[in-house]
Protein backbone atom coordinates (compact mmCIF):
# COMPACT_ATOMS: atom_id res chain seq x y z
CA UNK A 1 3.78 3.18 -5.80
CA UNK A 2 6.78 1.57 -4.38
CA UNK A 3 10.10 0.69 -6.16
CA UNK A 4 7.65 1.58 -9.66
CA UNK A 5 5.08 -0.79 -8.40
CA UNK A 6 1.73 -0.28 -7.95
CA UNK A 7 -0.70 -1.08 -4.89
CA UNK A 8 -3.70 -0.71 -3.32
CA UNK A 9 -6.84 -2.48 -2.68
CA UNK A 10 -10.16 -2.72 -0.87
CA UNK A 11 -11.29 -3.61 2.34
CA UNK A 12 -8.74 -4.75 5.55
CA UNK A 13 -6.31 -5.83 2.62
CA UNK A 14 -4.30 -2.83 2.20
CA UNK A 15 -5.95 0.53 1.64
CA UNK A 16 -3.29 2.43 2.52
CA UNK A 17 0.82 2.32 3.25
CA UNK A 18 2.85 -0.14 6.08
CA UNK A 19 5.85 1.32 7.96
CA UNK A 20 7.65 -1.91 5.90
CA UNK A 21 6.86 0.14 2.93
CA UNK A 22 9.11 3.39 4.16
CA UNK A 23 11.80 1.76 6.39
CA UNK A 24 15.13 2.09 4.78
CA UNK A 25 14.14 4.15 2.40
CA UNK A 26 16.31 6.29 -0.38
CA UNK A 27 13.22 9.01 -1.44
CA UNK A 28 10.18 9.55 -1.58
CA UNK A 29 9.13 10.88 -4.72
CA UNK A 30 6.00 13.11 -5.22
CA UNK A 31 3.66 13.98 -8.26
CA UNK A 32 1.41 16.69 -7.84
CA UNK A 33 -1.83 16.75 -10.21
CA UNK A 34 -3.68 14.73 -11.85
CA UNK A 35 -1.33 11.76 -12.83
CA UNK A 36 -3.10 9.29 -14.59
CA UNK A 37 -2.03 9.14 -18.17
CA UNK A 38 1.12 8.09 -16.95
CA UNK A 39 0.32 6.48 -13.22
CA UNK A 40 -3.25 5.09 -14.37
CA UNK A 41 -6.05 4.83 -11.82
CA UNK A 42 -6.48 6.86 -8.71
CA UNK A 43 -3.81 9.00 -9.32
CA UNK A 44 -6.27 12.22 -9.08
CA UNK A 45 -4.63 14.66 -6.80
CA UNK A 46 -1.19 12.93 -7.68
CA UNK A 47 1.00 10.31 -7.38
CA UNK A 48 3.92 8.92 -4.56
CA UNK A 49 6.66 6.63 -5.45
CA UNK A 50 8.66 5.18 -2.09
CA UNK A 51 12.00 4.19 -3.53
CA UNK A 52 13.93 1.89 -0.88
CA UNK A 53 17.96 1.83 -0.69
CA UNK A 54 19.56 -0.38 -3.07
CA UNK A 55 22.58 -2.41 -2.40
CA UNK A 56 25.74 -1.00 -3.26
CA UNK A 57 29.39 -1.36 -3.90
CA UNK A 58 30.19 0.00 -0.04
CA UNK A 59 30.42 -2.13 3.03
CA UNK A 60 28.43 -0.23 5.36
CA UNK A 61 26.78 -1.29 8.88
CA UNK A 62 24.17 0.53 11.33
CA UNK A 63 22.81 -0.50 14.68
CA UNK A 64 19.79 1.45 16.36
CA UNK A 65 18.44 1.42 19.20
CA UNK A 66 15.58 3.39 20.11
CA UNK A 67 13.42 4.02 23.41
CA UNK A 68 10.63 6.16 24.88
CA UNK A 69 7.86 6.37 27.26
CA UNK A 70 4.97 3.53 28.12
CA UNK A 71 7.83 0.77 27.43
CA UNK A 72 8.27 1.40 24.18
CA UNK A 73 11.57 -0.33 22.30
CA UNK A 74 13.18 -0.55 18.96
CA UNK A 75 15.97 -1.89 17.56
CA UNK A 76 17.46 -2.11 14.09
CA UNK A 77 20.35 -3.45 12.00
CA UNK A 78 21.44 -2.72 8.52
CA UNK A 79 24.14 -4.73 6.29
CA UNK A 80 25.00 -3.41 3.27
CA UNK A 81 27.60 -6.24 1.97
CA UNK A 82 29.56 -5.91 -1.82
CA UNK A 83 30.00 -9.81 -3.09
CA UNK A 84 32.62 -9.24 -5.90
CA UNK A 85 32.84 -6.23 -8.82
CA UNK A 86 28.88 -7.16 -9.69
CA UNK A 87 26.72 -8.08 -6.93
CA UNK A 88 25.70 -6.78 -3.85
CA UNK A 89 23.38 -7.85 -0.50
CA UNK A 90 21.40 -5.37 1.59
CA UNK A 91 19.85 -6.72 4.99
CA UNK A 92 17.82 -5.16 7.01
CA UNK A 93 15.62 -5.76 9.95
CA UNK A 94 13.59 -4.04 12.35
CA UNK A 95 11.29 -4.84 15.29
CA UNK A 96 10.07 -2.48 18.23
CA UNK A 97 6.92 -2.87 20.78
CA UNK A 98 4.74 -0.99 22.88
CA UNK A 99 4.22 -2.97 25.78
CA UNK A 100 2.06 0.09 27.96
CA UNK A 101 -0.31 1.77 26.47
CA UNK A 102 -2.58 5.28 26.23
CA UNK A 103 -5.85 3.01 27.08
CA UNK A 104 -7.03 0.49 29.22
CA UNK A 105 -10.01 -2.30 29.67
CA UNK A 106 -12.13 -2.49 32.52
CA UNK A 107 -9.36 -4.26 34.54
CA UNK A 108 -7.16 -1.89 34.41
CA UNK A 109 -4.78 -3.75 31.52
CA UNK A 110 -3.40 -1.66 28.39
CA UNK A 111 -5.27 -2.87 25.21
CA UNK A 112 -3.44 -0.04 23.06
CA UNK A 113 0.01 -2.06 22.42
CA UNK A 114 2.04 -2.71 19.40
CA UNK A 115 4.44 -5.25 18.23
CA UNK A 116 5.86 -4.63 15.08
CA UNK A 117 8.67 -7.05 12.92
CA UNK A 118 10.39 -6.48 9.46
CA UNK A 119 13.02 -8.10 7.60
CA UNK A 120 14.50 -7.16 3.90
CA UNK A 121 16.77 -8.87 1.61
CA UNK A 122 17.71 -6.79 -1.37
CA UNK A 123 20.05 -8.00 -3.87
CA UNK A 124 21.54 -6.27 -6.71
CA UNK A 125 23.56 -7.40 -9.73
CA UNK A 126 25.24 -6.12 -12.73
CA UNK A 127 25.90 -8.56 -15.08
CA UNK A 128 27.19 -6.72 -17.88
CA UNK A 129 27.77 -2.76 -18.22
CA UNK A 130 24.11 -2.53 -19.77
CA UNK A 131 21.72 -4.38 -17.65
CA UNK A 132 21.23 -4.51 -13.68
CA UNK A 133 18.75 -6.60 -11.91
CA UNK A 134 17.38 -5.76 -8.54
CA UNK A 135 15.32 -8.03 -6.53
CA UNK A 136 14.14 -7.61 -3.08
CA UNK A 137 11.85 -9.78 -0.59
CA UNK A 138 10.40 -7.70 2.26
CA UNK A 139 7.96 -9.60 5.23
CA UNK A 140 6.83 -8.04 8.27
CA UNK A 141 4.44 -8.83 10.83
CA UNK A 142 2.33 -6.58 12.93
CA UNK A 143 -0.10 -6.85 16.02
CA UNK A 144 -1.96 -3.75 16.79
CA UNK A 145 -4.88 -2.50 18.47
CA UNK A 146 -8.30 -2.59 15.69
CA UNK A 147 -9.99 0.39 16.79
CA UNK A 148 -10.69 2.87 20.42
CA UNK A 149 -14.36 3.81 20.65
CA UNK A 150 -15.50 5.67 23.67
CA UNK A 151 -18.55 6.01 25.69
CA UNK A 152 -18.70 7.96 28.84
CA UNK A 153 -20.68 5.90 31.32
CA UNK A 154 -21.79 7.35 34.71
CA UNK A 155 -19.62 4.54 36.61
CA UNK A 156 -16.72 5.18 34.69
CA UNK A 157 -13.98 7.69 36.46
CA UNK A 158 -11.53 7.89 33.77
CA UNK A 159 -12.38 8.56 30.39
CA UNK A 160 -9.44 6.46 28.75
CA UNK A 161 -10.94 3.59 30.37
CA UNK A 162 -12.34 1.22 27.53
CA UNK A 163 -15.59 -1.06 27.96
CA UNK A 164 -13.57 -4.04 26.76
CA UNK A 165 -13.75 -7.23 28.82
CA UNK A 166 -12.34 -9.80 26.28
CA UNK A 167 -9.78 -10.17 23.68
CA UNK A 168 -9.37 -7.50 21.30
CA UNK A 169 -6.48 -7.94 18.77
CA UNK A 170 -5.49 -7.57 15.33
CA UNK A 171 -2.97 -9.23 13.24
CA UNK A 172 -1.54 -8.06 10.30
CA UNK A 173 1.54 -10.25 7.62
CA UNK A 174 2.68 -8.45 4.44
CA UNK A 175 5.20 -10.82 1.79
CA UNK A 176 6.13 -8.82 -0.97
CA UNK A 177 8.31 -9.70 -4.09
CA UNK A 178 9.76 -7.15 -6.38
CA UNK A 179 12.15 -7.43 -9.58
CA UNK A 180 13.62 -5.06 -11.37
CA UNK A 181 15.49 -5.77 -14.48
CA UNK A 182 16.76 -2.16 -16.77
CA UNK A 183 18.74 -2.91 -20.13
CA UNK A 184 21.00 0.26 -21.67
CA UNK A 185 20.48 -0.24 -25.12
CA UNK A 186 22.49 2.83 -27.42
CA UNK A 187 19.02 5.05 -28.17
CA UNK A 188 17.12 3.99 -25.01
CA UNK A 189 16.22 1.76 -21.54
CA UNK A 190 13.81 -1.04 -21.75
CA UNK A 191 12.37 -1.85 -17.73
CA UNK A 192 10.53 -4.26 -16.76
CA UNK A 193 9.27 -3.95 -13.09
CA UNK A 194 7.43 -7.32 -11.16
CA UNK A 195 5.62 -7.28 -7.67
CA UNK A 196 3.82 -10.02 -5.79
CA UNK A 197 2.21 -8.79 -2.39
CA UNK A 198 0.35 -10.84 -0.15
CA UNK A 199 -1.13 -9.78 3.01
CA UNK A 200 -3.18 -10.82 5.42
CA UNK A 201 -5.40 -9.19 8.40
CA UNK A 202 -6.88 -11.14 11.35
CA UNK A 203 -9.45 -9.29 13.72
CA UNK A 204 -10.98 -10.94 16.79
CA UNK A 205 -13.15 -8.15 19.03
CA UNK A 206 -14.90 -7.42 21.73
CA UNK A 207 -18.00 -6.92 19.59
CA UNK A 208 -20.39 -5.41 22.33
CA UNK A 209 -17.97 -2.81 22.47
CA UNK A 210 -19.36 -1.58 19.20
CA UNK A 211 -22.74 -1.82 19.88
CA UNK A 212 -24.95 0.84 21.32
CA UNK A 213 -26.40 -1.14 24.57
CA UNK A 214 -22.68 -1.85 25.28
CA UNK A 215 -23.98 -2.84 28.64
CA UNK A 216 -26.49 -5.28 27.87
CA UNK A 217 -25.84 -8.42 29.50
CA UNK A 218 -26.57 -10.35 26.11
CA UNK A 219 -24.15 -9.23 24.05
CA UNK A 220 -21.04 -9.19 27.01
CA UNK A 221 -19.39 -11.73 25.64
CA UNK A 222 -19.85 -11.28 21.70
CA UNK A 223 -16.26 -11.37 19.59
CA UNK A 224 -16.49 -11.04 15.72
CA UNK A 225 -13.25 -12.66 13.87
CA UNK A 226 -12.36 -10.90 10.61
CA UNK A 227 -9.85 -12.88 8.40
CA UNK A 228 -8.82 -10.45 5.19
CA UNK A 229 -6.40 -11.94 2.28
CA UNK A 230 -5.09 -9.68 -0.61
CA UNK A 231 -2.71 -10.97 -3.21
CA UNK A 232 -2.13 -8.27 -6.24
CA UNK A 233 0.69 -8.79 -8.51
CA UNK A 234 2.06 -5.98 -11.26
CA UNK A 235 3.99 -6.29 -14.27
CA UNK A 236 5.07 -2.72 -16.34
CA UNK A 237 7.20 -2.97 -19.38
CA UNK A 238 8.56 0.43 -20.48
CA UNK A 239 10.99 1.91 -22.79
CA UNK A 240 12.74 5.27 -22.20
CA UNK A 241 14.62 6.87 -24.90
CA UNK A 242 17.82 8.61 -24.67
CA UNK A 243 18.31 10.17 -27.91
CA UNK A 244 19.86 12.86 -26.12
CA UNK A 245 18.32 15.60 -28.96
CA UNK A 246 15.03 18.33 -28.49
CA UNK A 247 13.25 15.30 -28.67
CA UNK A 248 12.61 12.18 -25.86
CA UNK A 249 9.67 10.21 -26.12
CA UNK A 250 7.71 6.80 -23.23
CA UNK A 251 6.01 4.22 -24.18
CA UNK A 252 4.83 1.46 -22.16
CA UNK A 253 2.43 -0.90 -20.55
CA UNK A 254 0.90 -2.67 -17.53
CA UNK A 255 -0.70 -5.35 -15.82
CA UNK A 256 -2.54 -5.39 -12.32
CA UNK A 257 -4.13 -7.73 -10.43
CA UNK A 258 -5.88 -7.86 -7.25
CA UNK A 259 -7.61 -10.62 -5.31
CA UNK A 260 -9.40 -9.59 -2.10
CA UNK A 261 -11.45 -12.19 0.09
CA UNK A 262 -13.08 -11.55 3.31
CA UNK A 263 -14.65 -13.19 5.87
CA UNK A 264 -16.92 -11.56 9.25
CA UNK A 265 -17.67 -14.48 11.67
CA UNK A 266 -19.59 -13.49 14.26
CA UNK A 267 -19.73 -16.90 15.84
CA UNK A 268 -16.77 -18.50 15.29
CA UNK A 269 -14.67 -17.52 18.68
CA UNK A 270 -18.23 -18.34 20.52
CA UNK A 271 -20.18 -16.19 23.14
CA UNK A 272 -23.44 -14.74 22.69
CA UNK A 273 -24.95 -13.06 19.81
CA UNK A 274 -27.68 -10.76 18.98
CA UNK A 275 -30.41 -12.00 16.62
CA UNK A 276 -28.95 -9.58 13.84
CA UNK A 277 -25.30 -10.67 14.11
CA UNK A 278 -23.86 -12.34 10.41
CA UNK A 279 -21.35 -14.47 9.04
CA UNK A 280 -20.74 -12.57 6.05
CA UNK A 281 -18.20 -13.89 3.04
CA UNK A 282 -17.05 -11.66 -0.15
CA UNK A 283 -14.44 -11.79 -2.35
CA UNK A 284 -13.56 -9.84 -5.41
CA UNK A 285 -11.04 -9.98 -8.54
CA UNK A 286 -9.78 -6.84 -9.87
CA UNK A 287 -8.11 -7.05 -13.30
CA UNK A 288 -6.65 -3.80 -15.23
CA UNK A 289 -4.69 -3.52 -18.07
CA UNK A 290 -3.15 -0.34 -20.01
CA UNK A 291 -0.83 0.94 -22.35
CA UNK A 292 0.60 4.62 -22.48
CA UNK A 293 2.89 7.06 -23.96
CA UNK A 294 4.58 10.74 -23.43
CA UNK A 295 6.54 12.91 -25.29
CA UNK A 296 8.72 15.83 -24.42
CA UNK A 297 10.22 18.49 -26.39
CA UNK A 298 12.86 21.10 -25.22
CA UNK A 299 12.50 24.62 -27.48
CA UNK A 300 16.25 24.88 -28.47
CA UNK A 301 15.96 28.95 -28.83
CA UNK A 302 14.34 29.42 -24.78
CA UNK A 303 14.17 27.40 -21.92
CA UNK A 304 10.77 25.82 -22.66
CA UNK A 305 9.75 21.68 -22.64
CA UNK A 306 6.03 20.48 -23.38
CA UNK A 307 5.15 17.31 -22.28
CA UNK A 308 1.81 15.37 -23.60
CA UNK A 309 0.94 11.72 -22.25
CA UNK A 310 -2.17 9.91 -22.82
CA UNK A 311 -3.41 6.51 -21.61
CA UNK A 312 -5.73 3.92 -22.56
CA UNK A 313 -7.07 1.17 -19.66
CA UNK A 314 -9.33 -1.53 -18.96
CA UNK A 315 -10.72 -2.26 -15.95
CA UNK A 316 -12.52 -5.61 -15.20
CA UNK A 317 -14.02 -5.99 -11.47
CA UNK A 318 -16.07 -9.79 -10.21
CA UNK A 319 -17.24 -9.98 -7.31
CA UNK A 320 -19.56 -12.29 -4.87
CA UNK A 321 -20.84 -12.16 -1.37
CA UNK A 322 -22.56 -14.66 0.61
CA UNK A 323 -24.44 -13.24 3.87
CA UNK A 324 -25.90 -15.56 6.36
CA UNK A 325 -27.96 -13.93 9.64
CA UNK A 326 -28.20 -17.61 11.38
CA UNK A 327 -30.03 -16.79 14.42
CA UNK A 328 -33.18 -14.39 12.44
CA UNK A 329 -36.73 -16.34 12.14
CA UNK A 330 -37.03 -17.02 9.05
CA UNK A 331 -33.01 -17.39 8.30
CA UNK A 332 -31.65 -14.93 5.84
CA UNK A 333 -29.63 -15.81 3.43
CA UNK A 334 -28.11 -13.86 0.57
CA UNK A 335 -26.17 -14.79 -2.45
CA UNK A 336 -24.80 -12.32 -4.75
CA UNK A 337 -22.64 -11.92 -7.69
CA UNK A 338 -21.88 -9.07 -9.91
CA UNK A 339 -19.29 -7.89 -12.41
CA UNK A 340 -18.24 -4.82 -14.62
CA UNK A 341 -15.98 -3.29 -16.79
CA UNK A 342 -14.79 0.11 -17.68
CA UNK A 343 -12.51 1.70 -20.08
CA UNK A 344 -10.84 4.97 -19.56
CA UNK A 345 -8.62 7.58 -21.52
CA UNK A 346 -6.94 9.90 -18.95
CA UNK A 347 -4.17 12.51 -20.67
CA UNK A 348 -2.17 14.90 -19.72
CA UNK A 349 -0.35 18.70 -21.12
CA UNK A 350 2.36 20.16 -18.95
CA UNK A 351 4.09 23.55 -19.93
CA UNK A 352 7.97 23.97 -17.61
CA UNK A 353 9.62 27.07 -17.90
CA UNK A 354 13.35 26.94 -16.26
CA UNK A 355 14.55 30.59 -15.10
CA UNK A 356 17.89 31.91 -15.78
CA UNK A 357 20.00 33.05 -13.05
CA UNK A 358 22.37 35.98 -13.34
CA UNK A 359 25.15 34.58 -14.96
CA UNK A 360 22.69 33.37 -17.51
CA UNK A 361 22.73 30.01 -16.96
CA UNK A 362 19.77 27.72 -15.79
CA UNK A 363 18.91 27.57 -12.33
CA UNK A 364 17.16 25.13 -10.20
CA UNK A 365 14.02 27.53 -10.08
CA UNK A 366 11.24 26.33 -12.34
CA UNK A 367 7.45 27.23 -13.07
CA UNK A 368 5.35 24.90 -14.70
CA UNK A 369 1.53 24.52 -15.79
CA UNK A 370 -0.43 21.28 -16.08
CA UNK A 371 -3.78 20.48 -17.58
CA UNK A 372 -4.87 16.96 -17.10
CA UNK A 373 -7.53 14.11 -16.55
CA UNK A 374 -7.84 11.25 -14.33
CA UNK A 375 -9.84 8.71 -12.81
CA UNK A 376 -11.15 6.63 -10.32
CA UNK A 377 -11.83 2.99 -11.17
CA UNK A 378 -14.95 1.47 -10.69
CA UNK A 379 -15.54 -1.13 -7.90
CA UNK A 380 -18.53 -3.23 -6.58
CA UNK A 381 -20.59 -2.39 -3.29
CA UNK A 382 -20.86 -5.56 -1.76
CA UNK A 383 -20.78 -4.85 1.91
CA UNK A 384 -23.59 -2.89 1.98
């Protein structure tokens, strides 16, 4: 999760966190156990919410500058800018590159460096004493290396030495969108939380530095381009009560949405090809609804809470894949489509003791037991 909104997805399209996701960050928050009554799918070991700084009613300014070894630099600046008793502007940016690198080609150049660019624009805005709204935008753009594979070859006198004789690059753009609006009523909070994220991946490699007969003349000049775009959006409407009493109690639901397509041309940036190279083309639509509850109660006579949560989701995955092997006798060609669904019921039972300390008040120290289920949604093998 990041600022309460969920992502992830398949494929090149964002399996896993970008440093634009924990620069300028406030906390990390982290859920241990199974967390998907209240965090939904693949929350199985737990759950991690990156929370990045808001703007605030300070004027506050920071200017890095960073350097190290094989030509790396960094810099960054931070604005944090109050526009009257109710709004607020926080701008950020950050870029640094790698210009040497751990690795090199056959010609001696380093194929192992970085280039890295973010910006943020937060905004933050209190129109009345009960409700705030927070939006940010967030884009960064990164080149990196796609992958280091090494084979020793009797001719080669330095094992960092790479087999790569062409371009071998990767580019990777994030956009994301999030809004935040919270409303104070007198016996509660309704949220609502929004995210758009777009990203994309380009690959173009030196594909014969894959292959096992990396030395065969016939496949020296082979370069696969891999073009990835993910869009998922999220939408979460809660309400958290503050009844202030034994008694608090969650309700809420949410909306997910992911689009992945990807495409594997093995002939598009030319050279030659073996006869069992593909242009392969998938896509898939991931759709997941849910709605979900918890309740907590605080034993008035010891320092005791019990929390249940349960969860009901949907999850609805399409998917097609056209595979093309142009250069086989007879040509292959395979067209595929596929779909499913799956429903799920995940709760949740958590026991928190608070110690006292000597005085007899409650201390910080807590013990707490949790019995749970989660799960793992369902997804389509098309690549295979």
């Amino acid at each position: 999760y990041r600022n309460g909104a969920y992502f992830a997805s398949q494929s090149l399209g964002g399996r896993s966190l970008a440093r634009m996701d924990t620069y300028d960050a406030q906390q990390i928050e982290v859920l241990r156990g199974p967390q998907g009554a209240l965090y939904g799918r693949n929350a199985l070991g737990g759950a991690m919410n990156v929370i990045s700084k808001r703007p605030d009613s300070e004027l506050d300014f920071k200017l890095g500058v960073r350097a190290g070894e094989l030509d790396y630099q960094g810099y960054e600046v931070i604005a944090n800018i109050p526009l009257g008793e109710n709004f607020a502007a926080r701008v950020s940016y950050f870029t640094e590159e790698r210009d040497d690198g751990f690795f090199e080609d056959q010609a001696g150049n380093p194929v192992d460096v970085t280039e890295f660019e973010h910006i943020r624009l937060g905004l933050l805005w209190n129109p009345t004493d009960q409700m705030e709204i927070y939006y940010s935008f967030d884009q960064s753009e990164e080149r990196f290396f796609p992958g280091i594979r090494q084979r020793f070859r009797a001719t080669q006198t330095d094992l960092r030495q790479t087999l790569i004789n062409t371009p071998h690059i990767g580019d990777h753009d994030i956009d994301n969108h999030a809004l935040t609006i919270d409303y104070t009523f007198a016996k509660g909070i309704f949220s609502a939380v929004t995210n758009l994220r777009e990203r994309e991946v380009y690959r173009l490699e030196d594909g014969d530095f894959f292959l096992a007969n990396a030395n065969a003349a016939a496949v020296q000049t082979r370069q696969p381009e891999t073009f990835v775009d993910a869009d998922i959006f999220f939408q979460e409407l809660r309400w958290t009560s503050t009844l202030g009493g034994a008694f608090e109690y969650l309700i809420g639901a949410d909306y997910y949405s992911m689009t992945t397509s990807e495409l594997i041309d093995n002939f598009s940036a030319g050279g030659q090809t073996v006869a069992t190279s593909t242009i392969r083309d998938w896509e898939t639509d991931n759709k997941s609804w849910a709605v979900y509850a918890s309740v907590d109660y605080d034993f008035a006579n010891m320092p005791l809470s019990i929390t249940a949560e349960i969860r009901y989701a949907k999850d609805k995955v399409d998917g097609e894949i056209l595979t093309i092997t142009p250069k086989s006798l007879p040509l292959v060609r395979l067209d595929l489509e596929a779909d499913n669904d799956f429903t799920n019921t995940p709760w949740g039972l958590t026991a928190s003791w608070r110690f006292e300390n000597v005085s007899g008040a409650l201390s910080e120290a807590m013990a707490y037991a949790k019995v749970g289920s989660s799960y793992r949604h369902g997804g389509l093998n098309l690549g295979s």
